[in-house]
N, C-alpha and C. Protein backbone atom coordinates (compact mmCIF):
# COMPACT_ATOMS: atom_id res chain seq x y z
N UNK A 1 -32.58 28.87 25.88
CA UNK A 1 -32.42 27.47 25.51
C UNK A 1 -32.72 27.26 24.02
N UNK A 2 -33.95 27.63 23.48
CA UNK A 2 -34.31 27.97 21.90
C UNK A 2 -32.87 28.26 21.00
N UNK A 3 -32.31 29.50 21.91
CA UNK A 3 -31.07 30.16 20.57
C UNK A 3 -29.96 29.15 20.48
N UNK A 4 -29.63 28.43 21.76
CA UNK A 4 -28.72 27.29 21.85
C UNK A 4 -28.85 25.95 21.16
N UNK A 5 -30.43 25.76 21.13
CA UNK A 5 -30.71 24.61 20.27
C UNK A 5 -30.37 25.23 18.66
N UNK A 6 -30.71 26.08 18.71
CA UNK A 6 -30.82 26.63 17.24
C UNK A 6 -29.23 26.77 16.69
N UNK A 7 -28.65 27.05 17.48
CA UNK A 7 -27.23 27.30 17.10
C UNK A 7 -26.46 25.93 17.21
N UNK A 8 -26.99 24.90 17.90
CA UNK A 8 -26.47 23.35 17.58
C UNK A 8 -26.83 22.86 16.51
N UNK A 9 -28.28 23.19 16.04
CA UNK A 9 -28.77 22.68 14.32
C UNK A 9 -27.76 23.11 13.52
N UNK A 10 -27.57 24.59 13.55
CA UNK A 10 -26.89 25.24 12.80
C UNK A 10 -25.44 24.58 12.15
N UNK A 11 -24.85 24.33 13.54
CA UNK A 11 -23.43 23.74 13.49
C UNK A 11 -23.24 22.83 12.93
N UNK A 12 -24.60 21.57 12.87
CA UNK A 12 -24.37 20.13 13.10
C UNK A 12 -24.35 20.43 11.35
N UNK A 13 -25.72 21.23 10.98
CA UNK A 13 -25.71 20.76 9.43
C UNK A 13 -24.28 21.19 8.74
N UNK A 14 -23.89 22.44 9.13
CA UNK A 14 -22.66 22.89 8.63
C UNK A 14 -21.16 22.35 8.69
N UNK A 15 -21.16 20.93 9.79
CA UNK A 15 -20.43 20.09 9.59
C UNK A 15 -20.56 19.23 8.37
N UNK A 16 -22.15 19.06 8.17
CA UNK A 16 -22.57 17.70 7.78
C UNK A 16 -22.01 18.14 6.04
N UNK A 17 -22.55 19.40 5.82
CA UNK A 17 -22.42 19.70 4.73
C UNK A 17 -20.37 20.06 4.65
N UNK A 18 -19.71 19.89 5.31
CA UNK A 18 -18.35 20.24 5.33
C UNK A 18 -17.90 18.70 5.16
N UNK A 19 -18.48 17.86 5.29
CA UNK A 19 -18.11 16.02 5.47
C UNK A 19 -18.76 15.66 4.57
N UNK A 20 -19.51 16.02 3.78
CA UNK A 20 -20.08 15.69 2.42
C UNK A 20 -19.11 15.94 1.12
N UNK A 21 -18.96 17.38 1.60
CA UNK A 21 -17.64 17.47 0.40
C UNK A 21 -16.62 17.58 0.67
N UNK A 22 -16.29 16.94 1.65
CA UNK A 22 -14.63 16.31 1.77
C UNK A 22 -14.87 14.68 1.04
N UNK A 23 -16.12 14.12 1.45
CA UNK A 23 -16.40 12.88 0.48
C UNK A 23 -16.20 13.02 -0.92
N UNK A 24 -16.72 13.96 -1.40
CA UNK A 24 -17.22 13.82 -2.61
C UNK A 24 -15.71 14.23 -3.15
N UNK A 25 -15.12 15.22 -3.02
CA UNK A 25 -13.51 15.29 -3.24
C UNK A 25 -12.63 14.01 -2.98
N UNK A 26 -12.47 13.17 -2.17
CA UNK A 26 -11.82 12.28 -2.13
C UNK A 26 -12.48 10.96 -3.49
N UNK A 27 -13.93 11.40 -3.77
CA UNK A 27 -13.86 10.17 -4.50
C UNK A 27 -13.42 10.46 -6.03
N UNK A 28 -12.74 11.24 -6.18
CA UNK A 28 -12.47 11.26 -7.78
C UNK A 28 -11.65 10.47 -7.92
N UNK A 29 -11.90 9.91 -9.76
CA UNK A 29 -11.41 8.72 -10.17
C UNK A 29 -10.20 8.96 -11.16
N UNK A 30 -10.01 8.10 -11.08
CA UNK A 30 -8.56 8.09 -12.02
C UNK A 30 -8.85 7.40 -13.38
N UNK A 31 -8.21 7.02 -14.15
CA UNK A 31 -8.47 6.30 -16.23
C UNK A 31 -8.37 4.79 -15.13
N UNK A 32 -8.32 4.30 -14.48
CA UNK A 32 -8.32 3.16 -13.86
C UNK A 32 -9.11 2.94 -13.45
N UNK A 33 -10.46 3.77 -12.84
CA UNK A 33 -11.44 3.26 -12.15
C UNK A 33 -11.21 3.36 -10.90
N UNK A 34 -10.05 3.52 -10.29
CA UNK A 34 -9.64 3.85 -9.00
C UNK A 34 -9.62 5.43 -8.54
N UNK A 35 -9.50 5.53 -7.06
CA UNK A 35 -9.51 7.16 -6.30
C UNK A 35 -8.32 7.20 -6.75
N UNK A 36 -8.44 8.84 -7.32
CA UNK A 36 -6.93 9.05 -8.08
C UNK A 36 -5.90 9.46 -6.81
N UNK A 37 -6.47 9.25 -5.86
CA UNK A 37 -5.54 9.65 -3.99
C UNK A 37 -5.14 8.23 -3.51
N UNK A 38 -5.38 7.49 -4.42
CA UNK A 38 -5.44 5.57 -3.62
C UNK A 38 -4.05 5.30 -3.84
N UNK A 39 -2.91 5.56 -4.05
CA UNK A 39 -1.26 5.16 -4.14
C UNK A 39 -1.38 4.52 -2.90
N UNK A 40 -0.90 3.53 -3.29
CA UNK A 40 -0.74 2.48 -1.99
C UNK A 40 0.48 1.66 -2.01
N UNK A 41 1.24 0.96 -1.38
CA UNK A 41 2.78 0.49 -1.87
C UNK A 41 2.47 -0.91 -0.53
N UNK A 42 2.85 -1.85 -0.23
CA UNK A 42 2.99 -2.72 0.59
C UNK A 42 4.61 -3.16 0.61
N UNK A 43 5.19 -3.01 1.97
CA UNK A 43 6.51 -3.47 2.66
C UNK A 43 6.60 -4.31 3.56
N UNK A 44 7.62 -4.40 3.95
CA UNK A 44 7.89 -5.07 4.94
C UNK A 44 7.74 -4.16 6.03
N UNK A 45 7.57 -4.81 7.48
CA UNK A 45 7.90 -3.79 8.53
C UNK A 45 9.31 -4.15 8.68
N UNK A 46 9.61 -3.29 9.36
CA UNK A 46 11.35 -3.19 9.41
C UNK A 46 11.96 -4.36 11.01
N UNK A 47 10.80 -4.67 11.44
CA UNK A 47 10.87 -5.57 12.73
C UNK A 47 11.18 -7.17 12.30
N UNK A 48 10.79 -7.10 11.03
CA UNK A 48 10.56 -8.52 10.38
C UNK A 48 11.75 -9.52 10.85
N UNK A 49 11.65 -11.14 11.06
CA UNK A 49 13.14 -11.54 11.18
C UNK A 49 12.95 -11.86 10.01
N UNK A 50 14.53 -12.56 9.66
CA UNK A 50 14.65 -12.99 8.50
C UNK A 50 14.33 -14.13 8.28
N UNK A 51 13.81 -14.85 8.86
CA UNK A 51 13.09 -16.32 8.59
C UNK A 51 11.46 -15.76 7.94
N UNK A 52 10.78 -14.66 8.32
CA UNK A 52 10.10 -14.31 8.34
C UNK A 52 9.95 -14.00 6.48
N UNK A 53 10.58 -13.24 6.35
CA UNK A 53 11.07 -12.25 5.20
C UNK A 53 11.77 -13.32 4.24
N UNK A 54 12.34 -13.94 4.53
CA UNK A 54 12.64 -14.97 3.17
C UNK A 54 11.45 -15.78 3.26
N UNK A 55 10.73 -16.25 4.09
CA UNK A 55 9.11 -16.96 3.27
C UNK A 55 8.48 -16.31 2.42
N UNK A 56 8.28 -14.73 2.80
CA UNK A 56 7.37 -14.07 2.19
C UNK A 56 8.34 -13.75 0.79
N UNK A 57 9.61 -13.89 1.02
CA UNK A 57 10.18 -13.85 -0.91
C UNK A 57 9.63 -15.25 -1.55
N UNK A 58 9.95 -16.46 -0.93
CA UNK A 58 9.69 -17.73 -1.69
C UNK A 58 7.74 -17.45 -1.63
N UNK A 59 6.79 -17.46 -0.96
CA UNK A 59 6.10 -17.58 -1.62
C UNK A 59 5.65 -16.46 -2.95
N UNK A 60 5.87 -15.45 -2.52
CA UNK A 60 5.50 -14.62 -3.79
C UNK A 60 6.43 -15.02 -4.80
N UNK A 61 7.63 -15.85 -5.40
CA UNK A 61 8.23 -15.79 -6.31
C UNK A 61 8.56 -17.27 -6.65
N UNK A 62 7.37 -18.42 -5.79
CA UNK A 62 7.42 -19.30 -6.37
C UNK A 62 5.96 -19.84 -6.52
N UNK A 63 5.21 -18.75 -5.83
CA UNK A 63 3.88 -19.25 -6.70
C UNK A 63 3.28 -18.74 -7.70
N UNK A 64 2.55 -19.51 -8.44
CA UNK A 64 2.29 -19.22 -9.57
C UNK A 64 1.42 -18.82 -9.96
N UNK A 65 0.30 -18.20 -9.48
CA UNK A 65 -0.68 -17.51 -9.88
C UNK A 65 -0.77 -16.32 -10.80
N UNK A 66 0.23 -15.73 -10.03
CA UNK A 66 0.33 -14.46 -10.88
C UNK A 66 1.59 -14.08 -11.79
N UNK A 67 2.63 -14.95 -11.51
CA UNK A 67 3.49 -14.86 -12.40
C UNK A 67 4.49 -14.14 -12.53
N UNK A 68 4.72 -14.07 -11.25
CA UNK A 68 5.78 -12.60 -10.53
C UNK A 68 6.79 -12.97 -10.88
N UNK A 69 7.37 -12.16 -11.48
CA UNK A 69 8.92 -12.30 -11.66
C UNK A 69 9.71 -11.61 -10.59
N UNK A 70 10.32 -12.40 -10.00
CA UNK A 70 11.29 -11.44 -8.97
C UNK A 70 12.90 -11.34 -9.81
N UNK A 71 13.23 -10.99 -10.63
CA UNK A 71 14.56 -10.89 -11.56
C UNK A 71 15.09 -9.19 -10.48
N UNK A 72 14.27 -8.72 -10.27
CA UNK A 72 14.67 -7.25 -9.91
C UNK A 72 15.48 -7.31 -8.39
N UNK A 73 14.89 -8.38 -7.77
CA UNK A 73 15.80 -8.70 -6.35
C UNK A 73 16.84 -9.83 -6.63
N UNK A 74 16.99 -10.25 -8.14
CA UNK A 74 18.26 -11.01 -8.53
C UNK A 74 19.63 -10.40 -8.89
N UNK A 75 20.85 -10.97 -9.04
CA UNK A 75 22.17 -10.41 -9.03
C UNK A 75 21.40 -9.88 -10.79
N UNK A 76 22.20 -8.28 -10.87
CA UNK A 76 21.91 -7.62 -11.99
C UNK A 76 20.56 -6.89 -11.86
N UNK A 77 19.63 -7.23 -11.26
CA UNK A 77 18.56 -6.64 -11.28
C UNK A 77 18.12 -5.31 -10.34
N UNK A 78 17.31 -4.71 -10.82
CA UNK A 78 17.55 -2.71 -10.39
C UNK A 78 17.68 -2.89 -8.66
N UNK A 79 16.63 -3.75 -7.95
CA UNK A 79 16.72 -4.22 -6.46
C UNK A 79 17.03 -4.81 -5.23
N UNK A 80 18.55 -5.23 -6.37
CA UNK A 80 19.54 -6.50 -5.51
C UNK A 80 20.36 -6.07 -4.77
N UNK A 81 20.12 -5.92 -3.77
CA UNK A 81 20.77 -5.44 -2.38
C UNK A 81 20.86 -6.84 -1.50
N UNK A 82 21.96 -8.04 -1.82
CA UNK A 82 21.63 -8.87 -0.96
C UNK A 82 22.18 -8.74 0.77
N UNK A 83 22.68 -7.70 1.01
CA UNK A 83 22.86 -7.60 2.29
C UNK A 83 21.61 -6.43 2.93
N UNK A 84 20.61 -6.35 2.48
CA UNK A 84 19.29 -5.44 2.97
C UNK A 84 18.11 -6.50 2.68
N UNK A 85 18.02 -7.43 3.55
CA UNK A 85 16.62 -8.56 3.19
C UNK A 85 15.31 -7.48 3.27
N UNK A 86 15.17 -7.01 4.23
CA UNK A 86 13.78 -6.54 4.01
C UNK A 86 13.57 -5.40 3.03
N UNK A 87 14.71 -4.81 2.05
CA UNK A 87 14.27 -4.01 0.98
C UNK A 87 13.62 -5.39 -0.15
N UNK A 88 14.39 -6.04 0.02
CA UNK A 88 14.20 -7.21 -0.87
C UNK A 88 12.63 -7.90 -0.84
N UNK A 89 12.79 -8.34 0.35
CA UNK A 89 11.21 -8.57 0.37
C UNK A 89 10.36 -7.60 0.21
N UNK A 90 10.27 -6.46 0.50
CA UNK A 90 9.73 -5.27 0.24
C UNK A 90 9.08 -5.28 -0.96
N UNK A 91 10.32 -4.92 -2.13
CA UNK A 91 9.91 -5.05 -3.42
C UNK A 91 8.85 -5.99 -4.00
N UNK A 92 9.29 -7.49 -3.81
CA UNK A 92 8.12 -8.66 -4.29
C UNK A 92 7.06 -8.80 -3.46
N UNK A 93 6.92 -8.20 -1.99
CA UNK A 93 5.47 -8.02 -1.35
C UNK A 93 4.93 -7.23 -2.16
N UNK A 94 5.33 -6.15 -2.62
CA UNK A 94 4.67 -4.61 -3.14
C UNK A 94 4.07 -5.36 -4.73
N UNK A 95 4.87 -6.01 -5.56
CA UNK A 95 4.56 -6.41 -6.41
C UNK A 95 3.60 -7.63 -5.79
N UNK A 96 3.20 -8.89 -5.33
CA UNK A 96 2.52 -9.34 -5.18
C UNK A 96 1.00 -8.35 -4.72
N UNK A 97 0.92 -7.61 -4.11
CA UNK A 97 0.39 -6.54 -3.39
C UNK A 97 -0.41 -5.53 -4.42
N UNK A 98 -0.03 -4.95 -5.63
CA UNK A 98 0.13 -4.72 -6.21
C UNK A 98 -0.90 -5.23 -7.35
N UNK A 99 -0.17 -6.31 -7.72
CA UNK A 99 -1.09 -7.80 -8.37
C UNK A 99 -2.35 -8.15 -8.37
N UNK A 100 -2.40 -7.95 -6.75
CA UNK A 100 -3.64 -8.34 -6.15
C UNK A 100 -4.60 -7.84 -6.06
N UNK A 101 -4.45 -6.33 -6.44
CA UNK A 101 -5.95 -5.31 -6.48
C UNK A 101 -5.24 -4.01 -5.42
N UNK A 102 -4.06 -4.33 -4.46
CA UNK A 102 -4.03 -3.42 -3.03
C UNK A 102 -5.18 -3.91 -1.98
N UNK A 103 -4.89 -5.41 -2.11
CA UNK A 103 -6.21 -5.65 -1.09
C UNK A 103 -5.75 -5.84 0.10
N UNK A 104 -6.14 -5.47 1.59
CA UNK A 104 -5.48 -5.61 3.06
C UNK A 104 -4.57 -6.62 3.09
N UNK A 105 -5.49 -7.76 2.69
CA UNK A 105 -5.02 -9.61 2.83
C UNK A 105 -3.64 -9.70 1.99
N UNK A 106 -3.93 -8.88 0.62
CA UNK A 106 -2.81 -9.05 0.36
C UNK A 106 -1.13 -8.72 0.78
N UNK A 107 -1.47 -7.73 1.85
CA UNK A 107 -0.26 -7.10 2.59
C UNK A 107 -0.30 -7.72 3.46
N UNK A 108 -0.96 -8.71 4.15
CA UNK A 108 -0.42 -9.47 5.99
C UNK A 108 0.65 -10.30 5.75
N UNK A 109 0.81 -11.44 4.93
CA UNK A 109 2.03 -11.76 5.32
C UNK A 109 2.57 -12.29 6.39
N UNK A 110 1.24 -13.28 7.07
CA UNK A 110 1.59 -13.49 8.66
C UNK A 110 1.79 -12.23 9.59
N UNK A 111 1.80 -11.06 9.43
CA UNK A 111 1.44 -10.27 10.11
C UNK A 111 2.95 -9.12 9.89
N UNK A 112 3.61 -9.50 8.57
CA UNK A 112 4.81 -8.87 8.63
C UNK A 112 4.78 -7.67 7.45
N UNK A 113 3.63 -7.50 6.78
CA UNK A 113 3.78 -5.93 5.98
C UNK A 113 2.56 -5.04 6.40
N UNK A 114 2.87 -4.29 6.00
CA UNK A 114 2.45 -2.94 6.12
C UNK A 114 2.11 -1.91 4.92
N UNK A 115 1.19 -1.60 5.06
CA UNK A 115 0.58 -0.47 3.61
C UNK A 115 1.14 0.85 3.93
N UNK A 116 1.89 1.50 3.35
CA UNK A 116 2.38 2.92 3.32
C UNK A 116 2.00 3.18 2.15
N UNK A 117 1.34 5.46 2.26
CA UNK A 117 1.47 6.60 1.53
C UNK A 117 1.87 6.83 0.76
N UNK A 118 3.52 6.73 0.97
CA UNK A 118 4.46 7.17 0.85
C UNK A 118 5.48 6.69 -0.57
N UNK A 119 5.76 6.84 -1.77
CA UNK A 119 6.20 6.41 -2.20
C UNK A 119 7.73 5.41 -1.65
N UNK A 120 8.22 4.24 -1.86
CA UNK A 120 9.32 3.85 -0.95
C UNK A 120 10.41 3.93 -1.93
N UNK A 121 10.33 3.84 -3.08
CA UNK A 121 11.17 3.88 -4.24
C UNK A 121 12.38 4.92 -3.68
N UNK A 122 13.67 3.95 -4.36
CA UNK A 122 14.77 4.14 -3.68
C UNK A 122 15.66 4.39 -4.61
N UNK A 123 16.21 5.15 -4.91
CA UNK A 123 17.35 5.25 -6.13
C UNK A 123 16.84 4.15 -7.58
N UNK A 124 17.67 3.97 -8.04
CA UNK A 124 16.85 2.44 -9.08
C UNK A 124 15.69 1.89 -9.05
N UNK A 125 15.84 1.70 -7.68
CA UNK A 125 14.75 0.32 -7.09
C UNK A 125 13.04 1.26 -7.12
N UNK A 126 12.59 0.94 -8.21
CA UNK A 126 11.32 1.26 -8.44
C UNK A 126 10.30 0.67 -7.83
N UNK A 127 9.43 1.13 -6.87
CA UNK A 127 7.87 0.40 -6.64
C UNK A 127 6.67 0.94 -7.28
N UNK A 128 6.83 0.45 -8.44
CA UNK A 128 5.29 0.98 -8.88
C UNK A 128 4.01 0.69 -8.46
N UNK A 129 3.50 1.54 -8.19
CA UNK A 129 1.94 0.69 -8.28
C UNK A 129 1.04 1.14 -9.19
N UNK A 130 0.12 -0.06 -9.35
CA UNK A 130 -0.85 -0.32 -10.20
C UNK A 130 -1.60 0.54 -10.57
């Protein structure tokens, strides 16, 4: 019973110390002050209706806080796909999103975006983030 306890200490610390520096690796910073692993992008979900998805364009591109220009989901601009609404909204969520720090709140949207990994950037249509 002794060698079994002893061999559970063993394990537990050797996790503990295996979850310490997986922490300490994930927290490196970037010239931003941010985890240089934090790329974050906010979309639409693809379920969205379109009543849904044109609110979330009018408010991000008619309020004024931050000063969003949506020109990029306008005729001429790199993201104007007007027969693909939710790339469209996509884009000015990500930029509102973006804006905002990457904060959760800033991606709900009534419950219609979603935070992805993944870069979404599409031919032209650039999503940078911050």
């Amino acid at each position: 019973m002794l060698k079994l306890s002893f061999v559970f200490f063993v394990l537990t610390i050797a996790l503990f110390e295996c979850f310490t520096t997986i922490t300490e690796a994930r927290e490196v910073k970037n010239e931003n002050g941010r985890e240089a692993n934090d790329r974050k992008w906010c979309i639409a979900k693809p379920s969205t209706s379109d009543a849904q998805l044109e609110m979330n364009v009018q408010y991000v591109c008619q309020q004024g806080y931050y000063k969003i220009s949506c020109s990029v989901i306008q005729p001429g601009g790199s993201c104007y796909i007007p027969s693909n609404k939710v790339s469209s909204a996509s884009m000015v969520m990500n930029l509102f999103f973006q804006q905002d720090g990457q904060t959760a709140n800033a991606c709900y949207f009534n419950g219609s975006g979603m935070v992805v990994y993944d870069n979404p950037t599409v031919g032209s249509c650039n999503y940078p983030p911050q």
